[in-house]
C-alpha atoms as a PDB file:
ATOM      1  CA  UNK A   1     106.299 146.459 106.698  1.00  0.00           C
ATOM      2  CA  UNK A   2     108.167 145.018 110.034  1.00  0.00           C
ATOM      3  CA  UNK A   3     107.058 141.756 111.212  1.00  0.00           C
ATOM      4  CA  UNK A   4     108.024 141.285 114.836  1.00  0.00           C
ATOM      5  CA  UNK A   5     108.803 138.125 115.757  1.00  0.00           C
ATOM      6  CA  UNK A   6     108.538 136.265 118.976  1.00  0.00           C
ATOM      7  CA  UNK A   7     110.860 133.052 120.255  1.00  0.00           C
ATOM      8  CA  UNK A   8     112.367 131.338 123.460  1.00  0.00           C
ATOM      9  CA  UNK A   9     115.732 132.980 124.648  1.00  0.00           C
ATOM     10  CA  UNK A  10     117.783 129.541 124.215  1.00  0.00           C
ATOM     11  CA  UNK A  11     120.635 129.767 121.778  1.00  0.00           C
ATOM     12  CA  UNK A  12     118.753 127.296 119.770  1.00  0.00           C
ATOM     13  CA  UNK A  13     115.156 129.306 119.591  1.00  0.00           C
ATOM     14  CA  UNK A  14     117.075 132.364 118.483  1.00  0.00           C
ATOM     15  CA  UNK A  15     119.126 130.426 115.583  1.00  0.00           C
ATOM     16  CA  UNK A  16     115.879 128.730 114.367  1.00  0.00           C
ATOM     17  CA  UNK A  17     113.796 131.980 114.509  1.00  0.00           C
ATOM     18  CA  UNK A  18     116.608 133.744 112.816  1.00  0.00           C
ATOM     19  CA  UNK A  19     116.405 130.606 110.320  1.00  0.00           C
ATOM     20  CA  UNK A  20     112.689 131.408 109.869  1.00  0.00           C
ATOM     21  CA  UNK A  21     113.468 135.029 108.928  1.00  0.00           C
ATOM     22  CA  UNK A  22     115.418 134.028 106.523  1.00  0.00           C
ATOM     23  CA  UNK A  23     113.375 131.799 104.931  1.00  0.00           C
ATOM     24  CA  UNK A  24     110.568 134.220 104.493  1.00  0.00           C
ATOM     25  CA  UNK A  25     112.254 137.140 103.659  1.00  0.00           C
ATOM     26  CA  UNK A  26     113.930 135.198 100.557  1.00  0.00           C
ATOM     27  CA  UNK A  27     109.943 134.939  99.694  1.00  0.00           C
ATOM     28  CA  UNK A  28     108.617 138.373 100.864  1.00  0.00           C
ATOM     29  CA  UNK A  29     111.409 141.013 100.047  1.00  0.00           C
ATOM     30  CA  UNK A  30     109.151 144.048 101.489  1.00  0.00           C
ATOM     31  CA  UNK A  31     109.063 142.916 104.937  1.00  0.00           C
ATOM     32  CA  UNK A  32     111.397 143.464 107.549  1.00  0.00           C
ATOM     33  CA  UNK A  33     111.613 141.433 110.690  1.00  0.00           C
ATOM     34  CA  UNK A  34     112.608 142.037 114.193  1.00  0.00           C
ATOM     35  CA  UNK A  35     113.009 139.370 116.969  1.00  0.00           C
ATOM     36  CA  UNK A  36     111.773 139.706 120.353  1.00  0.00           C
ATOM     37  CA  UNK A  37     112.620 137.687 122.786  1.00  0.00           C
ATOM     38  CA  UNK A  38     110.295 135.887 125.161  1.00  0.00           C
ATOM     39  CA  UNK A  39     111.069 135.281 128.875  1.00  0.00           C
ATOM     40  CA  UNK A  40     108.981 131.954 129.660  1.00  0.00           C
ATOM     41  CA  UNK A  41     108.456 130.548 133.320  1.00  0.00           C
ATOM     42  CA  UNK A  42     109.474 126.766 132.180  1.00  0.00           C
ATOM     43  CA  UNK A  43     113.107 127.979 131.167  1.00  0.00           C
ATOM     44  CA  UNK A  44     113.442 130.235 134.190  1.00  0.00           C
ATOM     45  CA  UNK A  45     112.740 127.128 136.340  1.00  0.00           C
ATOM     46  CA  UNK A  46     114.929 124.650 135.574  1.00  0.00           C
ATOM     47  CA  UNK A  47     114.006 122.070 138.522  1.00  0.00           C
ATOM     48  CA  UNK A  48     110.273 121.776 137.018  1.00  0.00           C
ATOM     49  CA  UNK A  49     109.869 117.963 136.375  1.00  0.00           C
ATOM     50  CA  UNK A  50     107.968 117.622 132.668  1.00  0.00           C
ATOM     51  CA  UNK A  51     107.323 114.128 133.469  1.00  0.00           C
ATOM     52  CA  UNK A  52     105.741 114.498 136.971  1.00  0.00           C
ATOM     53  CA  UNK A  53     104.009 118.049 136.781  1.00  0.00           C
ATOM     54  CA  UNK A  54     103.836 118.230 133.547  1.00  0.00           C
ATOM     55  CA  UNK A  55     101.420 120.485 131.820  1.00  0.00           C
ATOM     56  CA  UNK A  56     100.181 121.234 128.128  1.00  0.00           C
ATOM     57  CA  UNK A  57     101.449 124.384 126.658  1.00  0.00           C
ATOM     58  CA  UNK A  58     104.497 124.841 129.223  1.00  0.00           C
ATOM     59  CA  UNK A  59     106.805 125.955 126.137  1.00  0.00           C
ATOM     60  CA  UNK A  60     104.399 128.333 124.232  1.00  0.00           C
ATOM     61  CA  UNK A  61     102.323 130.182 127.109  1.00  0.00           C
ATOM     62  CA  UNK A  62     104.229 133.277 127.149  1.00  0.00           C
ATOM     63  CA  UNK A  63     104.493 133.409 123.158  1.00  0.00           C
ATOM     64  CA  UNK A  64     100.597 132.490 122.720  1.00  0.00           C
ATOM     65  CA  UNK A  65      99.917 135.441 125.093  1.00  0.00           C
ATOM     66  CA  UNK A  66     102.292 137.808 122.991  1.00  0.00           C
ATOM     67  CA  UNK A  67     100.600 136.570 119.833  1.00  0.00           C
ATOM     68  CA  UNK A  68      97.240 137.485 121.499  1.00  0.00           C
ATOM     69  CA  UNK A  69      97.867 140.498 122.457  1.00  0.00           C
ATOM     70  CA  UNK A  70      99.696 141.980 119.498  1.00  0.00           C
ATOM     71  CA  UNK A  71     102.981 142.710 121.230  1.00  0.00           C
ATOM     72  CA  UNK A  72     104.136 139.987 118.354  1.00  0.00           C
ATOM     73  CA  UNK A  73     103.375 139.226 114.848  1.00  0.00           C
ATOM     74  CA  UNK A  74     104.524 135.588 114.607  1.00  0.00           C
ATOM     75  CA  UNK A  75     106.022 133.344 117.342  1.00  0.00           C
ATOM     76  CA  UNK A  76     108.774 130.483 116.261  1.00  0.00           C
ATOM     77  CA  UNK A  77     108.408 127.090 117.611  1.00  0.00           C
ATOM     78  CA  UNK A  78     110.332 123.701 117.629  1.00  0.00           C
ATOM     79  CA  UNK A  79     107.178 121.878 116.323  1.00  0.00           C
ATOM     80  CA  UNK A  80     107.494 119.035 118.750  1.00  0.00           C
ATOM     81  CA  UNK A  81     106.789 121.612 121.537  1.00  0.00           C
ATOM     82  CA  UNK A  82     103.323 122.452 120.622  1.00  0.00           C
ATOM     83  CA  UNK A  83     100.579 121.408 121.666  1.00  0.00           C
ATOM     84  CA  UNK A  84      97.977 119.239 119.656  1.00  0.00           C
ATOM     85  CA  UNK A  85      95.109 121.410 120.188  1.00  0.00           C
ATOM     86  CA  UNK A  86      96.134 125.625 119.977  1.00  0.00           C
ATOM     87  CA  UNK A  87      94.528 128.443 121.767  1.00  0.00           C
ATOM     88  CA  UNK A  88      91.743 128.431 119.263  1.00  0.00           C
ATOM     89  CA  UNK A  89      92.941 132.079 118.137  1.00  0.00           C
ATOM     90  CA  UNK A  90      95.997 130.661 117.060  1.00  0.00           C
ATOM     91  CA  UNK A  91      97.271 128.868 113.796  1.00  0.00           C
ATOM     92  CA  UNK A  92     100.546 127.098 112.423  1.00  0.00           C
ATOM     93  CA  UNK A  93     100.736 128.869 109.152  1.00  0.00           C
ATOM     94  CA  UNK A  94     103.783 126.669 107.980  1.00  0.00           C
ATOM     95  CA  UNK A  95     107.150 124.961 108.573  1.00  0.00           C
ATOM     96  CA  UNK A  96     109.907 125.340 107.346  1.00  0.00           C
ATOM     97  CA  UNK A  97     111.676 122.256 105.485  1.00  0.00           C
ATOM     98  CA  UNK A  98     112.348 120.002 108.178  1.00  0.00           C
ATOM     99  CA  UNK A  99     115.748 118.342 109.427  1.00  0.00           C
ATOM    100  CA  UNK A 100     116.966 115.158 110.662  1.00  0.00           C
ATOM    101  CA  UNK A 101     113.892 113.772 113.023  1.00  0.00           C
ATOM    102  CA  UNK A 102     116.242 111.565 114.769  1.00  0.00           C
ATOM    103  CA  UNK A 103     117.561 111.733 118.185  1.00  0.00           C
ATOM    104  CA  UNK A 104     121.479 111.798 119.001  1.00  0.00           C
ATOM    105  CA  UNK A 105     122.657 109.356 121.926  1.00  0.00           C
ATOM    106  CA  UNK A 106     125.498 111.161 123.549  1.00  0.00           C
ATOM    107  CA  UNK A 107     127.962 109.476 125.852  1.00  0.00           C
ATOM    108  CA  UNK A 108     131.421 110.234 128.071  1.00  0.00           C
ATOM    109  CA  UNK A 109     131.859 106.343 127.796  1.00  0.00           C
ATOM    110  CA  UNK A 110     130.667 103.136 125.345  1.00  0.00           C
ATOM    111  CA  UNK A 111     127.769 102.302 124.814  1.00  0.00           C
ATOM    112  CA  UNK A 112     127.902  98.999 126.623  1.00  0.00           C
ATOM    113  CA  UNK A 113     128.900 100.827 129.732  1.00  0.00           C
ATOM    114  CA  UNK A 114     126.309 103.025 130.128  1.00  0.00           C
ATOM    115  CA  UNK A 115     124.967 102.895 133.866  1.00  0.00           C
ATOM    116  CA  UNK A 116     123.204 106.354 134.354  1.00  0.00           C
ATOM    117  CA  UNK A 117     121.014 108.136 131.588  1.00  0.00           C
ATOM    118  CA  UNK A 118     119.513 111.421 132.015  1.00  0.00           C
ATOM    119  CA  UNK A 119     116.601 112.665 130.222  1.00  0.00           C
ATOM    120  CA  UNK A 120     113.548 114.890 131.106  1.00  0.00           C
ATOM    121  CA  UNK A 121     111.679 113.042 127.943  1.00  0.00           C
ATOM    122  CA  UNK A 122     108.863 110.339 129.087  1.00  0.00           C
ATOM    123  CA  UNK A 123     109.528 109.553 125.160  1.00  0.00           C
ATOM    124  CA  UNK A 124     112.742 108.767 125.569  1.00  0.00           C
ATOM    125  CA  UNK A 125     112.846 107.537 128.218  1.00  0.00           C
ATOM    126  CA  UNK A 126     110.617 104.659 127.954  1.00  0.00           C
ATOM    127  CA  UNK A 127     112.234 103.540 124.568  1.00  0.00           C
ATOM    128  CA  UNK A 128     115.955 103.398 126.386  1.00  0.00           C
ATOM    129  CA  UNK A 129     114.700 100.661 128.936  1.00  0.00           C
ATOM    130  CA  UNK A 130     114.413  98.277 126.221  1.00  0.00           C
ATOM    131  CA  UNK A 131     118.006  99.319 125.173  1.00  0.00           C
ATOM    132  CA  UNK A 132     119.594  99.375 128.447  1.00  0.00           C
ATOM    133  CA  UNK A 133     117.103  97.603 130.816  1.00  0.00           C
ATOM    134  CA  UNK A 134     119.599  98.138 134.033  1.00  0.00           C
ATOM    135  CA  UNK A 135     120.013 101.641 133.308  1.00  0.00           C
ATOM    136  CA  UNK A 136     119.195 104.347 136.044  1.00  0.00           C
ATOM    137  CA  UNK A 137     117.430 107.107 134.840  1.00  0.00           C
ATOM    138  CA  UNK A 138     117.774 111.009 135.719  1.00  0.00           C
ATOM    139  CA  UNK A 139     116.520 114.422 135.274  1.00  0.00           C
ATOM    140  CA  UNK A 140     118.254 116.815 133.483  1.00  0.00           C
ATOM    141  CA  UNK A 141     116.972 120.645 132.064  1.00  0.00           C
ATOM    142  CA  UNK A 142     119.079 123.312 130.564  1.00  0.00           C
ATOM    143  CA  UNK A 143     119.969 124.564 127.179  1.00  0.00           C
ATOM    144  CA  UNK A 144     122.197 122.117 124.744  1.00  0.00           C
ATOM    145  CA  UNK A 145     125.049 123.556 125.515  1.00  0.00           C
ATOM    146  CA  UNK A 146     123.958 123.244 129.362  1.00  0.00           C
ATOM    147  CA  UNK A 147     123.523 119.756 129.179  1.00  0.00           C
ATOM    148  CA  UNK A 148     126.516 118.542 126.943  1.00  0.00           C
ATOM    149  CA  UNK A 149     128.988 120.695 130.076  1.00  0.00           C
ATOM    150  CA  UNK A 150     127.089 118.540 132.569  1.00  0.00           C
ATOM    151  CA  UNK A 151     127.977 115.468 130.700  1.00  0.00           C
ATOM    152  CA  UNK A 152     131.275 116.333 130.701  1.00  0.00           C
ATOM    153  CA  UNK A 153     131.028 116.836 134.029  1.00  0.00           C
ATOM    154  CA  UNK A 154     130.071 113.103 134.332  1.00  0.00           C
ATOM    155  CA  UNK A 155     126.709 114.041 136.124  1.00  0.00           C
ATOM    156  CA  UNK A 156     125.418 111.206 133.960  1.00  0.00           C
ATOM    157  CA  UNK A 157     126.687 108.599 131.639  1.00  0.00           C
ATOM    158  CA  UNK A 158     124.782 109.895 128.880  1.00  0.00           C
ATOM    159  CA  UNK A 159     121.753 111.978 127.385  1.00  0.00           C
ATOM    160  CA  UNK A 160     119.761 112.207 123.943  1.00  0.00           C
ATOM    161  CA  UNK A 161     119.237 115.415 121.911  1.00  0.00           C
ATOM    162  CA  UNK A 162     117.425 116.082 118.591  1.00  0.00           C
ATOM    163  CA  UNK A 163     119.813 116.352 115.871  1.00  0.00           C
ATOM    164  CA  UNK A 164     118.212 118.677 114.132  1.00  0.00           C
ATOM    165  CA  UNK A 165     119.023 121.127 117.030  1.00  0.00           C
ATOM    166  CA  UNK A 166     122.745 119.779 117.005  1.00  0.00           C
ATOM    167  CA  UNK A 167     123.025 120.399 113.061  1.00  0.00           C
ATOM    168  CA  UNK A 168     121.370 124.333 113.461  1.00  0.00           C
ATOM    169  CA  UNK A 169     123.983 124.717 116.460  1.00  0.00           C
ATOM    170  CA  UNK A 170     126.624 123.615 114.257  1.00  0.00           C
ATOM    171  CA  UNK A 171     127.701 120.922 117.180  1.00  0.00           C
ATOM    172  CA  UNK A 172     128.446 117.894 115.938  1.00  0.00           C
ATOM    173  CA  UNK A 173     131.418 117.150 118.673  1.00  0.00           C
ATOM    174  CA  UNK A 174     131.994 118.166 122.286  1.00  0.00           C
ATOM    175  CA  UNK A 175     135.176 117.593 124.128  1.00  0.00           C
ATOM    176  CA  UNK A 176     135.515 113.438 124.124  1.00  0.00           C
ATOM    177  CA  UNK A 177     131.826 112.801 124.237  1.00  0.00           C
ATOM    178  CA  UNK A 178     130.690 110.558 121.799  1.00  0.00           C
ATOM    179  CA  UNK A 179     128.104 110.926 119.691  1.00  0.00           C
ATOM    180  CA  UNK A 180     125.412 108.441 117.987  1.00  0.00           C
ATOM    181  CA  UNK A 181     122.582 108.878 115.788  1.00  0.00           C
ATOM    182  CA  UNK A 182     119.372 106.651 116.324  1.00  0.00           C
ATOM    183  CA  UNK A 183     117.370 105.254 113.564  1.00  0.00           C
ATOM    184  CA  UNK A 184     113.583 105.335 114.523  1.00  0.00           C
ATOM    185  CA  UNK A 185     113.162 101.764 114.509  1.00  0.00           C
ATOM    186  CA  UNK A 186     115.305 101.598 117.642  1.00  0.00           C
ATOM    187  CA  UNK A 187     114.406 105.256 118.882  1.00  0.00           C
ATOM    188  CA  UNK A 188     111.003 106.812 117.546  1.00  0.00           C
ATOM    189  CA  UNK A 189     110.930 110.356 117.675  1.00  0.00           C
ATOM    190  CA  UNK A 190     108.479 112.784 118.661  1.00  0.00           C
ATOM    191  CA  UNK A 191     106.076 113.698 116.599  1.00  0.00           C
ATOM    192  CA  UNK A 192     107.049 117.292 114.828  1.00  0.00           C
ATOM    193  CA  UNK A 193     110.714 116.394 115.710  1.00  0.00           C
ATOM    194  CA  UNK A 194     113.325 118.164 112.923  1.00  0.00           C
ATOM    195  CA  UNK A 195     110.570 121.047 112.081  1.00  0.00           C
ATOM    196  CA  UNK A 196     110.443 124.920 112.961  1.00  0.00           C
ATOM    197  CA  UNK A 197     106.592 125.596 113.521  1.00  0.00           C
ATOM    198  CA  UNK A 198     105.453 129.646 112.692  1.00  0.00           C
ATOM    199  CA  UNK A 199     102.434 130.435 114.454  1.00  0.00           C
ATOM    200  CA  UNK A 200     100.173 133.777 114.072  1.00  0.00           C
ATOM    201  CA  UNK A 201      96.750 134.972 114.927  1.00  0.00           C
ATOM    202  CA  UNK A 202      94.152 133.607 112.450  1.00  0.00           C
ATOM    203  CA  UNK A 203      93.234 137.422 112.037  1.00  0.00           C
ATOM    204  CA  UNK A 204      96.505 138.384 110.700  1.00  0.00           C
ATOM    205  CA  UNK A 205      99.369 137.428 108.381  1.00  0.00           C
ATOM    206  CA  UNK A 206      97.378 136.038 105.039  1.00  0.00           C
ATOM    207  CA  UNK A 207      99.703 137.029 103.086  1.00  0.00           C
ATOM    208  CA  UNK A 208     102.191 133.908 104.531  1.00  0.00           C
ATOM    209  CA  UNK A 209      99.662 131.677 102.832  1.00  0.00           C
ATOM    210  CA  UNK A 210     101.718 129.035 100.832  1.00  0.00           C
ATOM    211  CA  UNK A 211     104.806 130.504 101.565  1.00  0.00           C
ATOM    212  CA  UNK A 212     106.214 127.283 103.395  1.00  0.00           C
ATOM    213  CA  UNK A 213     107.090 123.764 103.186  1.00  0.00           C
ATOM    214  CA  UNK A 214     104.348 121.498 102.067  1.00  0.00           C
ATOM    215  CA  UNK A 215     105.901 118.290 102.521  1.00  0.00           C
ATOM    216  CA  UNK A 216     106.775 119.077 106.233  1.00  0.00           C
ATOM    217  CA  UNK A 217     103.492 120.377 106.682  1.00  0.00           C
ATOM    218  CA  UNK A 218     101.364 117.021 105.393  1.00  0.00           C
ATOM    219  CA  UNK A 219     104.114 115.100 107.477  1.00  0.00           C
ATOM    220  CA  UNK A 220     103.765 116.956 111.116  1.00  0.00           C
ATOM    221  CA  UNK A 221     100.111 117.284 110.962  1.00  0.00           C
ATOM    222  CA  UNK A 222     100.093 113.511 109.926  1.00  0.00           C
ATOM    223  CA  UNK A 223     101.679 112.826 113.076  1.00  0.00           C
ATOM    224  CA  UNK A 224     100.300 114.967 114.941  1.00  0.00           C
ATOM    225  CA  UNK A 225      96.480 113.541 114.588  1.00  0.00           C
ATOM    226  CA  UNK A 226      98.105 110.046 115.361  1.00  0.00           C
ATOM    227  CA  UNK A 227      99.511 111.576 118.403  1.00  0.00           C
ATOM    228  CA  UNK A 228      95.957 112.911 119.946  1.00  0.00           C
ATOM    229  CA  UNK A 229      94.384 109.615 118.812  1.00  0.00           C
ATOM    230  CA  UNK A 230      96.665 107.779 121.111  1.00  0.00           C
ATOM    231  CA  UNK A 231      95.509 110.892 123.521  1.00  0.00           C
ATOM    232  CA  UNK A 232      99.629 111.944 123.827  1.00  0.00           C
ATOM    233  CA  UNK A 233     100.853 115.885 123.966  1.00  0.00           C
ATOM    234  CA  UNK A 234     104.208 117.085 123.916  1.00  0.00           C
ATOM    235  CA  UNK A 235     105.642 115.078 127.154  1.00  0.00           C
ATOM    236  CA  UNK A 236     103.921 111.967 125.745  1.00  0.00           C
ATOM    237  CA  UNK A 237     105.581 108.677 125.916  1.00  0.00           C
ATOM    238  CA  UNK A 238     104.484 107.976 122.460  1.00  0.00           C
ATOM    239  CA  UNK A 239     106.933 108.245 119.675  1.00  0.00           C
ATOM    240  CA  UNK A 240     105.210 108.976 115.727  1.00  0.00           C
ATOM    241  CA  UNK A 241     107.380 109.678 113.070  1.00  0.00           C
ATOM    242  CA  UNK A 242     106.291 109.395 108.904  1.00  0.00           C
ATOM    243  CA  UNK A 243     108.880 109.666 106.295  1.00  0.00           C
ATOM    244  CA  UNK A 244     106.938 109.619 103.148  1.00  0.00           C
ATOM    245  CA  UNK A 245     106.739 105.925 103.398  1.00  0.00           C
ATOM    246  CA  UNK A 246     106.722 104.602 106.374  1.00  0.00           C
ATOM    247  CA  UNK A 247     104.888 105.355 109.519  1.00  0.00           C
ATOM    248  CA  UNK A 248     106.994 104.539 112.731  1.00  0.00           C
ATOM    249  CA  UNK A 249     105.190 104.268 115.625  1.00  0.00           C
ATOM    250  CA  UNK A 250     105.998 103.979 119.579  1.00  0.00           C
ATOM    251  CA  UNK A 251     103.850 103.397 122.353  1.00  0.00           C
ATOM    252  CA  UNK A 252     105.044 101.833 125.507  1.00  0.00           C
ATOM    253  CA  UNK A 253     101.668  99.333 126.031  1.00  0.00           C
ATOM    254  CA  UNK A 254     101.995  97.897 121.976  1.00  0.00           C
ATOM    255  CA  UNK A 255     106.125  98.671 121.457  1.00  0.00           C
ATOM    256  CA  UNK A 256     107.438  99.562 118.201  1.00  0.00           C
ATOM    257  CA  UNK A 257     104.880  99.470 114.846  1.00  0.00           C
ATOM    258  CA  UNK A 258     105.558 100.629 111.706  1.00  0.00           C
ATOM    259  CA  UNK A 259     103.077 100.920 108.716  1.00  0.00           C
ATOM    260  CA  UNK A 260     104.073 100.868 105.230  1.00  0.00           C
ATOM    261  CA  UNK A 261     102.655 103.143 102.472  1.00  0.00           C
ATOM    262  CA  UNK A 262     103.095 100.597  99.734  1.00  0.00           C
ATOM    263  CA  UNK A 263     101.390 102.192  96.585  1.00  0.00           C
ATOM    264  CA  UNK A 264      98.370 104.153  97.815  1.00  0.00           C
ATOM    265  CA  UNK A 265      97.946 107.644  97.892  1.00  0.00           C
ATOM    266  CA  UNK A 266      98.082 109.644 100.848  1.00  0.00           C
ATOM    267  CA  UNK A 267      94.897 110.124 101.558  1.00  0.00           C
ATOM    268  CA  UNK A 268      93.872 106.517 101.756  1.00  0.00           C
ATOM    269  CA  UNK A 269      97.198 105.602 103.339  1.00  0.00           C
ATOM    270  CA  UNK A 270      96.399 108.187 105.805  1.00  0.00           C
ATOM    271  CA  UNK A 271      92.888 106.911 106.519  1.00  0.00           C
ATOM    272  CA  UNK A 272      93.604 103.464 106.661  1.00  0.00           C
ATOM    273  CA  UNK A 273      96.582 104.081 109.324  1.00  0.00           C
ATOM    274  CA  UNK A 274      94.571 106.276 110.983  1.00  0.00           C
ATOM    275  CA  UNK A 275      91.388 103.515 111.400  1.00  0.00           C
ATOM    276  CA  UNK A 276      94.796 101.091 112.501  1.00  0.00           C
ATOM    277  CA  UNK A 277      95.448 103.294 115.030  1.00  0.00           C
ATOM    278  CA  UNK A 278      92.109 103.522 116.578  1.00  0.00           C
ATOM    279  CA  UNK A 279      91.706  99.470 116.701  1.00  0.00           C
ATOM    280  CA  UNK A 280      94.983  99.412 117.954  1.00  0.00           C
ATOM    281  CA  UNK A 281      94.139 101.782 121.384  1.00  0.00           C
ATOM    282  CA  UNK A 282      90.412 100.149 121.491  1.00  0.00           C
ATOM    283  CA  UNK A 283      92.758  96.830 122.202  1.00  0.00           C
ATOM    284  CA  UNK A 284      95.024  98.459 125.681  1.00  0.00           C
END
């Protein structure tokens, strides 16, 4: 049976959809799998502020619609891109084992000389002003490789990017930038960060069923509910991240929080964090 398989043009969506094929083919040897690529509006306009205009959905439209009607099987996402809430049609049916959910400071100069930062993240953004509070701040779209050239360029002093995406790229250096990975207690990340996200029709594809990563799954949805309790989307300022202990969370009216598990189960560390939460927003 062929499975066709929908994702972004970037270098990156095509490595982690090609990542996903692998995965499941190791687990379902009678399927074959071809990718189709996606042209979406957001990546063919380049100028489109996500923190002014932003928009839910901006990085899934096109797929969703392919999904819908049939011209694709399964769509590949980065699973911070998604939305909270999908077209109700629509389901995550797994994730792969996720990466590193930090984010990667890169810079064409040290750290303590950094003047100009450019980032189209709200996230990000608001957790760098505490770290450089006389920093000026700048747009900046484009694929990875895109972004590290205008670096280089010196169009800005420096950037963040996932490091998951880095690691799948196989980019761990770029001409004399320097690079620096954040711990989430200084930089949360977003929630989903690290994981690949399948997504199919709810009519179709049952035989996926249990066929993915578990952990990652319990993790991302964790983080996800935390995120639409504090109201957030993809282009939130809010940062969640849970590590099987510890939940880190940023918001930019309460700062940094983190919860620890201790020795309860999930499922009462979950509600209890989850009640925390709510107190927490009734306060702002």
């Amino acid at each position: 049976m062929q499975i066709k398989v929908g994702t972004r043009k970037s270098p990156l969506a095509l490595k982690q959809t090609a990542l996903a094929c692998h995965w499941i083919d190791k687990r379902l040897s009678d399927f074959t799998y071809e990718i189709i690529p996606v042209n979406t509006e957001i990546d063919s306009h380049l100028n489109y502020s996500l923190e002014t205009q932003g928009g839910i959905g901006l990085f899934t439209k096109e797929l969703d619609a392919a999904l819908l009607d049939e011209s694709i099987d399964l769509a590949v996402h980065s699973s911070k891109d998604l939305p909270i809430h999908l077209n109700p049609e629509l389901e995550v049916i797994g994730y792969l084992p996720r990466a590193s959910a930090f984010d990667v400071l890169i810079s064409n100069k040290s750290i303590a000389s950094i003047e100009n930062i450019a980032t189209s993240s709200p996230r990000r953004k608001e957790q760098l002003k505490s770290l450089f509070p006389n920093a000026h701040f700048s747009h900046i779209r484009g694929n990875v490789e895109t972004r590290l050239k205008k670096l280089s360029n010196k169009e800005a002093d420096a950037t963040l990017l996932a490091e998951a995406g880095l690691d799948r790229l196989d980019i761990n250096s770029f001409g004399n930038l320097n690079f620096t990975t954040i711990e989430p207690k200084v930089m949360v990340p977003a929630a989903g960060q690290g994981a690949i996200a399948i997504v199919s029709r709810k009519d179709s594809m049952a035989s996926f069923e249990l066929k993915f990563c578990e952990k990652t799954d319990r993790a991302v949805s964790f983080e996800k509910e935390i995120l639409a309790v504090l109201d957030g989307g993809c282009q939130s300022p809010a940062g969640v991240y849970f590590d099987g202990s510890h939940l880190h969370l940023f918001e930019p009216r309460i700062g940094y929080r983190c919860f620890h598990m201790n020795s309860e189960t999930f499922s009462e560390f979950h509600s209890t964090t989850i009640k925390a939460i709510k107190e927490i927003k009734e306060l702002l």
